[in-house]
C-alpha atoms as a PDB file:
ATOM      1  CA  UNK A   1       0.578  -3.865  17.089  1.00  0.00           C
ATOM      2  CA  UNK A   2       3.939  -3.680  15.981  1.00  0.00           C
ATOM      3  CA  UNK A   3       6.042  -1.327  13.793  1.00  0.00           C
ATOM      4  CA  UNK A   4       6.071  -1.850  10.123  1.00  0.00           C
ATOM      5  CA  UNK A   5       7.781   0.773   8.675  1.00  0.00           C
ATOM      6  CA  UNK A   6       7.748   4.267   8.242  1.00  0.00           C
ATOM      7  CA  UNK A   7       5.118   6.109   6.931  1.00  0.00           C
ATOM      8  CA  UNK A   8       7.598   8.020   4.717  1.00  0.00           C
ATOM      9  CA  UNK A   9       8.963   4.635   3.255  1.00  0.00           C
ATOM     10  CA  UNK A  10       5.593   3.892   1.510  1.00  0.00           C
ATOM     11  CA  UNK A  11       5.184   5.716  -1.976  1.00  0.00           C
ATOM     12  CA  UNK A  12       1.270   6.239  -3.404  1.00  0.00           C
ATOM     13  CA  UNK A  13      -0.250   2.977  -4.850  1.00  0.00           C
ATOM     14  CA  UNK A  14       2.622   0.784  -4.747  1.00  0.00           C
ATOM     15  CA  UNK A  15       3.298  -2.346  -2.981  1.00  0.00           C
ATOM     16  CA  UNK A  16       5.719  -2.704  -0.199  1.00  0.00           C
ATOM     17  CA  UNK A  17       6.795  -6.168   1.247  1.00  0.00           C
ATOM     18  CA  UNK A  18       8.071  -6.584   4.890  1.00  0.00           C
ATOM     19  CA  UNK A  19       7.544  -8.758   7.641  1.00  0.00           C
ATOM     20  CA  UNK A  20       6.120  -8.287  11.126  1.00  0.00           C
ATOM     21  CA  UNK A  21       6.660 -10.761  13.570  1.00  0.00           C
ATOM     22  CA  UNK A  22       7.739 -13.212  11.226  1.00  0.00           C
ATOM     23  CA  UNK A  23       4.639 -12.931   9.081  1.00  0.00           C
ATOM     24  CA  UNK A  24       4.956 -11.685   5.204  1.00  0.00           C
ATOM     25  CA  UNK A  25       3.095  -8.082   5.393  1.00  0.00           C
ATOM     26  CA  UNK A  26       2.219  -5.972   1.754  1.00  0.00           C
ATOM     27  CA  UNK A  27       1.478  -2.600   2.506  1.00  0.00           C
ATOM     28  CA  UNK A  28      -0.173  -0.328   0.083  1.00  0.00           C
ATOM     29  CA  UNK A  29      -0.735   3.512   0.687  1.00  0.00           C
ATOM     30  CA  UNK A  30      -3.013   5.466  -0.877  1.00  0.00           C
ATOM     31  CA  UNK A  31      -3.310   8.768  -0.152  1.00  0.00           C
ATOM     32  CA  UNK A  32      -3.281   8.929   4.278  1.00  0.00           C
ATOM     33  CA  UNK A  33      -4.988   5.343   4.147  1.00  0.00           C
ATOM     34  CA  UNK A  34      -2.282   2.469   4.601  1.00  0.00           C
ATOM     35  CA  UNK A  35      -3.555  -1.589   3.797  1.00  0.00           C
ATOM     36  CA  UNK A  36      -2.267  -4.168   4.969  1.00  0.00           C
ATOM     37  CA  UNK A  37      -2.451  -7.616   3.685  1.00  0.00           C
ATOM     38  CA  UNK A  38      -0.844 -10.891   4.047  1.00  0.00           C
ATOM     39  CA  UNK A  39       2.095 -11.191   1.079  1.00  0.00           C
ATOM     40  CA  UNK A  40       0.655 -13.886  -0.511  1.00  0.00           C
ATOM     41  CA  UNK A  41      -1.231 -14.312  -2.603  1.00  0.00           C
ATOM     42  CA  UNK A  42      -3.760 -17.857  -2.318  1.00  0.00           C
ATOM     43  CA  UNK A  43      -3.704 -19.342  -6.137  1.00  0.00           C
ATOM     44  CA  UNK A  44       0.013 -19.910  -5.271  1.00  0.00           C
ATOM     45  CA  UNK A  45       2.747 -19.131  -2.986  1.00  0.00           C
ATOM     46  CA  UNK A  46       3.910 -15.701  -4.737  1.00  0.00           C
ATOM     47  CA  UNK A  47       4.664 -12.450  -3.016  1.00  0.00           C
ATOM     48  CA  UNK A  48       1.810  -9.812  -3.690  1.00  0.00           C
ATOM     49  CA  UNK A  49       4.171  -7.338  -3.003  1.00  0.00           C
ATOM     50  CA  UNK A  50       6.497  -8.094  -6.193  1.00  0.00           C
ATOM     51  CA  UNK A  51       2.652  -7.377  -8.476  1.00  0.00           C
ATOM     52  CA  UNK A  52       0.901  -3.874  -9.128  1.00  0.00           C
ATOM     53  CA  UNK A  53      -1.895  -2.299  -7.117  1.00  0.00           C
ATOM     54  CA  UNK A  54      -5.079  -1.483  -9.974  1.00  0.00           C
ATOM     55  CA  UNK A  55      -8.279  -0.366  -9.675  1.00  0.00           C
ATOM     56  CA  UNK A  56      -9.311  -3.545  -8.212  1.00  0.00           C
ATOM     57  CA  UNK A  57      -6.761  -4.039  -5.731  1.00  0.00           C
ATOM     58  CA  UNK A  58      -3.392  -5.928  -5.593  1.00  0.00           C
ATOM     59  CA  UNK A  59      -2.701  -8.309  -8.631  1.00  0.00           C
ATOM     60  CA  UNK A  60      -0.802 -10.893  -8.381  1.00  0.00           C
ATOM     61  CA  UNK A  61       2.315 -10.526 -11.079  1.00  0.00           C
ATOM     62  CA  UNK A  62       2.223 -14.608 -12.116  1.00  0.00           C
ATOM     63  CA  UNK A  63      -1.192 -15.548 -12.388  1.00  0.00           C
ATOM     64  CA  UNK A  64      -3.528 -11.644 -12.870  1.00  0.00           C
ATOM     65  CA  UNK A  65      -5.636 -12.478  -9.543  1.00  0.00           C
ATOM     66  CA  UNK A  66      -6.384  -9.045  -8.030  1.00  0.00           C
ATOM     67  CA  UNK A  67      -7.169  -9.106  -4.490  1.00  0.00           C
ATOM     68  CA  UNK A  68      -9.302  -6.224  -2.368  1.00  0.00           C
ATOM     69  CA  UNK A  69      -7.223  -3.835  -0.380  1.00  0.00           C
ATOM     70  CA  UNK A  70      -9.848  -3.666   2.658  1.00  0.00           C
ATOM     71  CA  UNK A  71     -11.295  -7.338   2.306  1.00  0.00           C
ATOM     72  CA  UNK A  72      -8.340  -9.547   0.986  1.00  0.00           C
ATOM     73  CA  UNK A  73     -11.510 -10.618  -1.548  1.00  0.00           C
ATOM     74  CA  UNK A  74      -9.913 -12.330  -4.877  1.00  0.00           C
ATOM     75  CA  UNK A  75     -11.982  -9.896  -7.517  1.00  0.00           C
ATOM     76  CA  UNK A  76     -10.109 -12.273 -10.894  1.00  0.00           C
ATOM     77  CA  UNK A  77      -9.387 -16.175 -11.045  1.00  0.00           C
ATOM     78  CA  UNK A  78      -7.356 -17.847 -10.497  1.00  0.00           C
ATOM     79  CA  UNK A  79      -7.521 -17.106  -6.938  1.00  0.00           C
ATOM     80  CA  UNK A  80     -11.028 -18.183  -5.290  1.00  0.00           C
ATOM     81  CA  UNK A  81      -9.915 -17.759  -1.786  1.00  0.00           C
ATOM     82  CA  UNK A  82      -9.403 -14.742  -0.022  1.00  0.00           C
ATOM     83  CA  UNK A  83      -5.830 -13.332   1.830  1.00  0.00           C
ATOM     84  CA  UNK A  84      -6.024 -12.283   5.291  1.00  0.00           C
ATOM     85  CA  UNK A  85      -5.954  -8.362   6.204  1.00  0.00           C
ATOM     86  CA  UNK A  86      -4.368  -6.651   9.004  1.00  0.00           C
ATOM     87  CA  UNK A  87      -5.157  -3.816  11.243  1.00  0.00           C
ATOM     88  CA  UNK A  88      -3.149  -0.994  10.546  1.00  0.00           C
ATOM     89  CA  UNK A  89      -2.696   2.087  12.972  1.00  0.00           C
ATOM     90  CA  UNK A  90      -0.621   5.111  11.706  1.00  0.00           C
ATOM     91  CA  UNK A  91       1.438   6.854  14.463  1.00  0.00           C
ATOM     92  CA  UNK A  92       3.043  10.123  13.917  1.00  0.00           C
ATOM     93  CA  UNK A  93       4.990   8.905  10.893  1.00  0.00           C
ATOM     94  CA  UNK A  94       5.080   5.164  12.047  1.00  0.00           C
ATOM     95  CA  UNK A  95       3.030   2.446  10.197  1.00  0.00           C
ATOM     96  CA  UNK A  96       2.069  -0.286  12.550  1.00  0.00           C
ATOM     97  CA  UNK A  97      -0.150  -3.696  12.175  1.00  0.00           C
ATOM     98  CA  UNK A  98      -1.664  -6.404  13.729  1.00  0.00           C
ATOM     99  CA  UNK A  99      -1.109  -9.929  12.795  1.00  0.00           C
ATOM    100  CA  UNK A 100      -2.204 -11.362  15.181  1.00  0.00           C
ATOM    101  CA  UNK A 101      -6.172 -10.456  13.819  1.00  0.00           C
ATOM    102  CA  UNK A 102      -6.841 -10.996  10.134  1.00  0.00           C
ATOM    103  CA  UNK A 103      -9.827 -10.179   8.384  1.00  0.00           C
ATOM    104  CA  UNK A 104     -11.147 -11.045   4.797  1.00  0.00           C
END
């Protein structure tokens, strides 16, 4: 696992794009639970991060796919496949994930 961010530098419900070893990360807090997902979404190569978390999950701000915070799961076409997910661990006020296992 390896540092993301702060915990601090997340705000409730909306996206936040960084990378982590090279890899495109979108965290999204809500509430003391932190996703992460890969920043990408799979209809096309668009950063989730720049879309809006809903209900659903995150939606991608081109095409409307919303994918599942805690499966990567597209829940609206375009999108048919799903994005990976990280591990996230949340130390004092340190955010960190794993890339290096993805789940969806």
């Amino acid at each position: 696992m390896n540092r993301a961010c702060a915990l601090s530098d997340l705000d409730d419900g909306k996206p936040f794009g960084v990378e982590v070893d090279d890899e495109p990360v979108v965290l999204v807090r809500q509430g003391d639970e932190v996703h992460a997902l890969r920043d990408e979404c799979s209809h096309a190569t668009l950063s989730l991060s720049e879309g809006e978390v809903t209900r659903k999950g995150i939606e991608c701000w081109l095409h409307g796919s919303c994918f599942d915070l805690r499966t990567g799961q597209p829940s609206s076409p375009p999108a048919t496949e799903p994005v990976d997910v990280f591990p996230v661990e949340i130390r004092d006020d340190d955010v960190y994930v794993d890339v290096t296992v993805t789940t969806n």
